[in-house]
Each structure stands twice: as structure tokens, then as C-alpha cells.
C-alpha atoms as a PDB file:
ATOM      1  CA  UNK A   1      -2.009 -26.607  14.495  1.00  0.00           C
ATOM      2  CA  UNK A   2      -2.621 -26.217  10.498  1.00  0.00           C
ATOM      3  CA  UNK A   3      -5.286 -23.652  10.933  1.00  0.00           C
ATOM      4  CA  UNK A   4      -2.522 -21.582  13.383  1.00  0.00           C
ATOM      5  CA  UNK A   5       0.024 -21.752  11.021  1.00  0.00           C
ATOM      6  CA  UNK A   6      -2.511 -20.609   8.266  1.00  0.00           C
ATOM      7  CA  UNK A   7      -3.168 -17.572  10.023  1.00  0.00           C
ATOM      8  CA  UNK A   8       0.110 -16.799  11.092  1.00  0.00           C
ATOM      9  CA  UNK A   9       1.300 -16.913   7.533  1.00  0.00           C
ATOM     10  CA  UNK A  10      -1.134 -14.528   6.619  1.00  0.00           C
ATOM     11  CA  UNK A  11      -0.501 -12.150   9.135  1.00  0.00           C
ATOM     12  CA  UNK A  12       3.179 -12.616   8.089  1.00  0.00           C
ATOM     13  CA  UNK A  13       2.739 -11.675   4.550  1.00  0.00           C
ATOM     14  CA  UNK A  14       0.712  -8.861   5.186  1.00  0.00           C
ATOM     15  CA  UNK A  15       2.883  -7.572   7.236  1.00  0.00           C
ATOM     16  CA  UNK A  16       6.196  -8.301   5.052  1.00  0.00           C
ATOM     17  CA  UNK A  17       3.562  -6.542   2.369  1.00  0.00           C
ATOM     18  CA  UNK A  18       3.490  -3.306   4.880  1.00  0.00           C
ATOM     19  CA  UNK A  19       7.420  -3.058   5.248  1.00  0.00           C
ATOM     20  CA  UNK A  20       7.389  -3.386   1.655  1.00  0.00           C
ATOM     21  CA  UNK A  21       5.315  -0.401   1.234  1.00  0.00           C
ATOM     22  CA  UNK A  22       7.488   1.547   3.753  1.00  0.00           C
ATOM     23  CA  UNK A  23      10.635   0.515   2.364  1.00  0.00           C
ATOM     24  CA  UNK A  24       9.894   1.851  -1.572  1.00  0.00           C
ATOM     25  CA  UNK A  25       7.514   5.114   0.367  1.00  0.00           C
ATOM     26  CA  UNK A  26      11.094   6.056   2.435  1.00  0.00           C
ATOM     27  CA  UNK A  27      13.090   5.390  -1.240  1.00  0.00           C
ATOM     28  CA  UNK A  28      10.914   7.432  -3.020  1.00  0.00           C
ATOM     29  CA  UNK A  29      11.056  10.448  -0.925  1.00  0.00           C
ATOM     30  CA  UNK A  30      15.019  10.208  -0.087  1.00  0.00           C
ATOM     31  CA  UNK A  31      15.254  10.376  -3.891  1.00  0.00           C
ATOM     32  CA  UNK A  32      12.727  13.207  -4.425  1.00  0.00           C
ATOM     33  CA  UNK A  33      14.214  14.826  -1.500  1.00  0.00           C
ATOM     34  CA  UNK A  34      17.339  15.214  -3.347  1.00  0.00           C
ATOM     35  CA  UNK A  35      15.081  17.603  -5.951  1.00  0.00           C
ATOM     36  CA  UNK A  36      13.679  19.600  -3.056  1.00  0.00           C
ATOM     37  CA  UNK A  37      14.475  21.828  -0.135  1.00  0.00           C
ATOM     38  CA  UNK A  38      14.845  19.726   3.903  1.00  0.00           C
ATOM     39  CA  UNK A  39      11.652  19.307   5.284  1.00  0.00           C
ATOM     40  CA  UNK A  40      11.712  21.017   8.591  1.00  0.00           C
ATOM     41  CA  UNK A  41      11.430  17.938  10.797  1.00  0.00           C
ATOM     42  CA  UNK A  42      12.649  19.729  13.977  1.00  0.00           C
ATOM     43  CA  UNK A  43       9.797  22.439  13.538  1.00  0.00           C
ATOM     44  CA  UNK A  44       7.577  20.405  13.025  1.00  0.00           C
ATOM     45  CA  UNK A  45       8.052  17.877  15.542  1.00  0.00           C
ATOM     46  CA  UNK A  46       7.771  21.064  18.384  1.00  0.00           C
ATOM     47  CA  UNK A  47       4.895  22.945  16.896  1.00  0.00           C
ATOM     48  CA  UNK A  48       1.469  22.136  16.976  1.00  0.00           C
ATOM     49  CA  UNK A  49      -1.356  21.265  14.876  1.00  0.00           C
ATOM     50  CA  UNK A  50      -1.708  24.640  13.735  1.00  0.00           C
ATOM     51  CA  UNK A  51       1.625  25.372  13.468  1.00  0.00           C
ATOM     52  CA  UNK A  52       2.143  22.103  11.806  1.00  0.00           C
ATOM     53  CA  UNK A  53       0.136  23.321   8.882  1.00  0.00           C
ATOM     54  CA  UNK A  54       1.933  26.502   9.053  1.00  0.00           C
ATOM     55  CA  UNK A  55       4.557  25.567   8.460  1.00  0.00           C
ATOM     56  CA  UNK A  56       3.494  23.066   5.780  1.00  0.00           C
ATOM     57  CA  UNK A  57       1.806  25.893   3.749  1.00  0.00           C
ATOM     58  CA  UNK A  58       4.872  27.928   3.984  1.00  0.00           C
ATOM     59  CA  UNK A  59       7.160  24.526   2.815  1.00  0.00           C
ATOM     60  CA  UNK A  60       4.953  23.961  -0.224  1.00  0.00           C
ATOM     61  CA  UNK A  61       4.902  27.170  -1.254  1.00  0.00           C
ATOM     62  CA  UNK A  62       8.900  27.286  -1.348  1.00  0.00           C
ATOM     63  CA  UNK A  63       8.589  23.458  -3.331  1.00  0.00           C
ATOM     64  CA  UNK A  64       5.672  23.084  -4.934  1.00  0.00           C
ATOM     65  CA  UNK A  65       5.885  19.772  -6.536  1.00  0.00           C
ATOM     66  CA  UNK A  66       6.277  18.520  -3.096  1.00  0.00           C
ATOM     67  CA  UNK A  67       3.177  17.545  -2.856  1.00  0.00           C
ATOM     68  CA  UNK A  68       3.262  15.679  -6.373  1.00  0.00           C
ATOM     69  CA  UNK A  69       6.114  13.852  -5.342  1.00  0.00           C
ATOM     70  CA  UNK A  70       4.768  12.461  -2.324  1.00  0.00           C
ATOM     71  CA  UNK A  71       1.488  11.728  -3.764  1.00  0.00           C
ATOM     72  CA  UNK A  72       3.846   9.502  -5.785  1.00  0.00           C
ATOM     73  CA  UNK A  73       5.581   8.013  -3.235  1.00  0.00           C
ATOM     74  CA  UNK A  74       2.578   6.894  -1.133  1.00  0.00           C
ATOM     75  CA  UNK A  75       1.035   5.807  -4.240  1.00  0.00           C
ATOM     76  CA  UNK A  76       3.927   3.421  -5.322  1.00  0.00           C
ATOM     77  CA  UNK A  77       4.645   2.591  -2.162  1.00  0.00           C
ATOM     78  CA  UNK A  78       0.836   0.800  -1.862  1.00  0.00           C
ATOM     79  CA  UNK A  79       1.290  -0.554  -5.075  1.00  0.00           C
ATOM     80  CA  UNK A  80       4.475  -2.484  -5.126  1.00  0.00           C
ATOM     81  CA  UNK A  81       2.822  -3.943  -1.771  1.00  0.00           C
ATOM     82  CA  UNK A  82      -0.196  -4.780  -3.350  1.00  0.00           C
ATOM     83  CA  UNK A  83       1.278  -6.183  -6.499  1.00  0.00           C
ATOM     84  CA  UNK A  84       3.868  -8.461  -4.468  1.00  0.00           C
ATOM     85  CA  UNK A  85       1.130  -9.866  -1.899  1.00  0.00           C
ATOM     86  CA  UNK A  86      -0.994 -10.630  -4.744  1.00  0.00           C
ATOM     87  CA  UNK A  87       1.412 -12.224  -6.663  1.00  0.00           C
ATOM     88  CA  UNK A  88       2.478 -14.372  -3.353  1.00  0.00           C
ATOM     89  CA  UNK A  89      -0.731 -15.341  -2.170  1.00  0.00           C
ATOM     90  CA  UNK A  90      -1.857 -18.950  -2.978  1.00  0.00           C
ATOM     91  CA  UNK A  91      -5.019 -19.907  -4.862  1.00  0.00           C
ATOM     92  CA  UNK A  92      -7.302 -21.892  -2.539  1.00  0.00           C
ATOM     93  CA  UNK A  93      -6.601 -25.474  -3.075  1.00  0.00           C
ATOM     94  CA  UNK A  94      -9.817 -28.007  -4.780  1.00  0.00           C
ATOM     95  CA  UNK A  95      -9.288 -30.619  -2.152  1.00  0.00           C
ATOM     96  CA  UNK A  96      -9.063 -28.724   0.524  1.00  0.00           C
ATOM     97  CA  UNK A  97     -11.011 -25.280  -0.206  1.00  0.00           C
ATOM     98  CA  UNK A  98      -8.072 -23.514   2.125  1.00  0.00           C
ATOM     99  CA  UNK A  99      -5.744 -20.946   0.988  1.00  0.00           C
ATOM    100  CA  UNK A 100      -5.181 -17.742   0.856  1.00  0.00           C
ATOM    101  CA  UNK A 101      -7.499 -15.274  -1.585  1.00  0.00           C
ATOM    102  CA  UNK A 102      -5.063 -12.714  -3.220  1.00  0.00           C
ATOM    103  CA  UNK A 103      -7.606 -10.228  -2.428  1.00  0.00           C
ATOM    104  CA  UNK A 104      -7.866 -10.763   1.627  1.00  0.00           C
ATOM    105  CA  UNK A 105      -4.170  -9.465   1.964  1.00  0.00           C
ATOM    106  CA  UNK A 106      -4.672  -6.575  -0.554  1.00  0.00           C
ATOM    107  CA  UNK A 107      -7.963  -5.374   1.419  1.00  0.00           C
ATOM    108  CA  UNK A 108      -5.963  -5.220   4.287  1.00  0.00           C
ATOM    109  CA  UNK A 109      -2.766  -3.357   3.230  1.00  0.00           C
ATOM    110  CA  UNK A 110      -4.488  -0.804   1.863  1.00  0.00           C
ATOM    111  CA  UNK A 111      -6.263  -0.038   4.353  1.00  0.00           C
ATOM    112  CA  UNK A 112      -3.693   0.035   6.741  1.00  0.00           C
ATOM    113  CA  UNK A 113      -1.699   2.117   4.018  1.00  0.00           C
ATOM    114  CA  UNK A 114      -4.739   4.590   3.559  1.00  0.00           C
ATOM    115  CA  UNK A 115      -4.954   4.896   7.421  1.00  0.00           C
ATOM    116  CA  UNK A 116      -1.388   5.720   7.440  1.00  0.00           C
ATOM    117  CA  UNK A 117      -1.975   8.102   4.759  1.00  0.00           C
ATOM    118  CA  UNK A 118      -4.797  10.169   6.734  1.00  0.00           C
ATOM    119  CA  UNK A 119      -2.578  10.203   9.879  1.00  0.00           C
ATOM    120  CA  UNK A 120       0.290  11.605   8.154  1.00  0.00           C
ATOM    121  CA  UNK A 121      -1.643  13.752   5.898  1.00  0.00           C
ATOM    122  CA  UNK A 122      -3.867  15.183   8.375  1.00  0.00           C
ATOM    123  CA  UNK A 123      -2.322  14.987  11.552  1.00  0.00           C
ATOM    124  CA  UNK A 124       1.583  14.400  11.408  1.00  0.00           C
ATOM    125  CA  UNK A 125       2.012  16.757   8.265  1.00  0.00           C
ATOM    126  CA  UNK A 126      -0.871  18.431   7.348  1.00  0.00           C
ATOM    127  CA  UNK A 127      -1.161  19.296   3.901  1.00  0.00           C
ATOM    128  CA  UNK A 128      -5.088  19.508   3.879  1.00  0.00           C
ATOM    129  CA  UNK A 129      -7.963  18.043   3.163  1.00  0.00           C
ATOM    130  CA  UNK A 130      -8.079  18.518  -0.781  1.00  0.00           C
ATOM    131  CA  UNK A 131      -4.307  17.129  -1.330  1.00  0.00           C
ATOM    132  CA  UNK A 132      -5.478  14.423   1.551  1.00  0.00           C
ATOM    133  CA  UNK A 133      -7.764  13.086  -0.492  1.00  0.00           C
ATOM    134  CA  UNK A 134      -6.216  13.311  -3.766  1.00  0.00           C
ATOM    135  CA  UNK A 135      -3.244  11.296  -1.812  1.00  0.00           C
ATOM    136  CA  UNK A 136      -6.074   8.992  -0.754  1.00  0.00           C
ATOM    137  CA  UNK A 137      -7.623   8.346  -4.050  1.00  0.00           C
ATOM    138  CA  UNK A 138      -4.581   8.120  -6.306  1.00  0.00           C
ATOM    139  CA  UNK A 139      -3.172   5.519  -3.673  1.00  0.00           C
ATOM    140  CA  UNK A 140      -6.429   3.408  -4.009  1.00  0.00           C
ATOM    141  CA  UNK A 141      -5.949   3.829  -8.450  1.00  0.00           C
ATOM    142  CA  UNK A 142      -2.317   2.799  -8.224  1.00  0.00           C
ATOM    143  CA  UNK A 143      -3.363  -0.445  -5.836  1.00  0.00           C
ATOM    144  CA  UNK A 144      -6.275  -1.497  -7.949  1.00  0.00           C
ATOM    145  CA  UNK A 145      -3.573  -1.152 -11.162  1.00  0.00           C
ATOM    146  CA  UNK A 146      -1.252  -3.544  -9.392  1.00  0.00           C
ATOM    147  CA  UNK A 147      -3.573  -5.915  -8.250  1.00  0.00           C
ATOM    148  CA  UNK A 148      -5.111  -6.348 -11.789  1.00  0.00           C
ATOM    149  CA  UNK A 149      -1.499  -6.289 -13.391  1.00  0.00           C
ATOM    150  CA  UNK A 150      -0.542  -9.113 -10.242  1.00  0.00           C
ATOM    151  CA  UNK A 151      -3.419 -11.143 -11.768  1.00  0.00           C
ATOM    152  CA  UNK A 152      -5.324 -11.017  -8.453  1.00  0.00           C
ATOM    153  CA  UNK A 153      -8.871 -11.663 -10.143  1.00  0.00           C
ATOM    154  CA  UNK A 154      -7.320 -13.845 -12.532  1.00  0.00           C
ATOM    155  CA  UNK A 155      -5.896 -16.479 -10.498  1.00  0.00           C
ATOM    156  CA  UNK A 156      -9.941 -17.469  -9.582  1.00  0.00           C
ATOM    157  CA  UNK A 157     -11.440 -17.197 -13.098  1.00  0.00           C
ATOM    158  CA  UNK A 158     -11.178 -19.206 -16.330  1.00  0.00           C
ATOM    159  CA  UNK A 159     -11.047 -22.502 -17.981  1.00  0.00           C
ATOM    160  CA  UNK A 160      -7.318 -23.452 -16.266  1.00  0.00           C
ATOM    161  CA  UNK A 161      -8.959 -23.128 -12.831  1.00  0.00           C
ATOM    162  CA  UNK A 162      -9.181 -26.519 -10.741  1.00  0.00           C
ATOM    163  CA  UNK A 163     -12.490 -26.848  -9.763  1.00  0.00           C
ATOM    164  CA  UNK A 164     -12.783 -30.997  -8.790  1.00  0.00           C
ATOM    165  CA  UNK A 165     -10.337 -34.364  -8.977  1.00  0.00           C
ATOM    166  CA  UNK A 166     -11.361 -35.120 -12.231  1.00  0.00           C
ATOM    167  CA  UNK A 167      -9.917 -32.093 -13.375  1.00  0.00           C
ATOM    168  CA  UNK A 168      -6.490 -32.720 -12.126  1.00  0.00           C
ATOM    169  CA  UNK A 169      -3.831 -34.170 -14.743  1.00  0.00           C
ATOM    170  CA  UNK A 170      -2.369 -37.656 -12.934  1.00  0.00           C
ATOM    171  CA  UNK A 171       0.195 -38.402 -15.628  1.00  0.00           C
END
């Protein structure tokens, strides 16, 4: 029963760590929206891929820091997830070797979030390949600088880390 309950936390805070990441993403571009023209949802929900991008071209034209904002968005929308599931995850316990590693839950919400990314990017909105990847790579930058400013590595390294019972203070 302990080992179902393990996993099903896990699976629980990665996925409170994905909502997270939708929840700042959807702030971020209501707030940036306010600083640009509408999006044409409607158009672009009838049209296809190729009028997708179309229309896309034409929108970022007509707003060009757009793009900038949403490659801030999606970038700080990774990171705040990354930075709170590393900051909740638990450091593997001496006597029992069990726990969660800070960096198992980060692996998977960014790739989840960089999947995401490449749908949207290329498929839902297409705003090409070159801003794709510049979305793709800033996202990964931004999660690596939360997870080092969460302390992920840190909470396994150093002299304060309990590594046997004699090591533990009794009082």
C-alpha cells in the first residue's frame, strides 16, 4: 500500500506542478494581451494548417512583440512549475533510501511543458520553426534557472546531507 501511495503522490505533484504552469502561462498572456491586438481565435480555430500560419504571419506582423511575450509566458510558466516541484519534493530518506528526487518531477514537467510547447507552436498556432525553437530553448534556460535557484542539486550534496544513523542528532 506504501509503494501505491508513493506513486500516487508523485503523479499528484507533477501534475499540481502542470496546472501550475498553466495557471501563470494563461496569467501571463491575459496580461500581455492587454498590450496587444485579440488573437483571432475564431479564424483560427476554422482554418487550416496553412491558413493557421497565415494568419499567424499576418497577426505578428500587426504585434510584433507577440512573439516575445509569449516566449515569456511559456518560459515562466515552466519555471514557476519547476521551481515549486523542486522545492516540494522530499530528499530520499537514510533509513529507508525512498523519496522523491527533486529532479524526477522536474524531468517530467518539462517535458510535458516542451511537448505542449511544440503542439501549440507548430500545430495549434504556428509561428514557425525558428521562434519554435527559440520558445523551446528559452523554456528549457528558464527551468534549469529555477531548479538551481529551488536548490534541486543542492538538497543531495554537501556536508549537512544524512548519509547513515550515526549521523543523525538524537538529542
Amino acid at each position: 500500500m506504501k509503494k501505491f501511495l508513493f506513486v500516487l503522490r508523485s503523479i499528484g505533484l507533477t501534475a499540481v506542478g502542470v496546472v501550475i504552469a498553466i495557471v501563470v502561462t494563461s496569467l501571463l498572456h491575459e496580461f500581455f494581451s492587454l498590450f496587444l491586438g485579440p488573437l483571432p481565435m475564431t479564424d483560427l480555430a476554422a482554418a487550416d494548417w496553412g491558413g493557421r500560419s497565415d494568419i499567424m504571419s499576418q497577426y505578428m506582423l500587426e504585434n510584433p512583440s507577440a512573439v516575445y511575450t509569449m516566449l515569456v509566458a511559456h518560459a515562466f510558466g515552466a519555471g514557476f512549475a519547476v521551481y515549486w516541484s523542486a522545492r516540494t519534493a522530499q530528499v530520499p530518506s537514510w533509513r529507508t533510501h525512498k523519496g522523491i528526487k527533486p529532479f524526477t518531477g522536474v524531468i517530467v514537467l518539462v517535458a510535458l511543458w516542451v511537448y505542449g510547447d511544440l503542439q501549440n507552436d507548430l500545430i495549434n498556432v504556428p509561428i514557425g520553426i525558428f521562434w519554435t525553437s527559440i520558445d523551446v530553448v528559452s523554456t528549457l534556460l528558464v527551468s534549469l534557472l529555477a531548479f538551481l535557484l529551488a536548490g534541486g542539486f543542492r538538497k543531495h550534496e554537501g556536508p549537512a546531507r544524512v548519509t547513515n544513523d550515526e549521523d543523525v542528532y538524537r538529542g
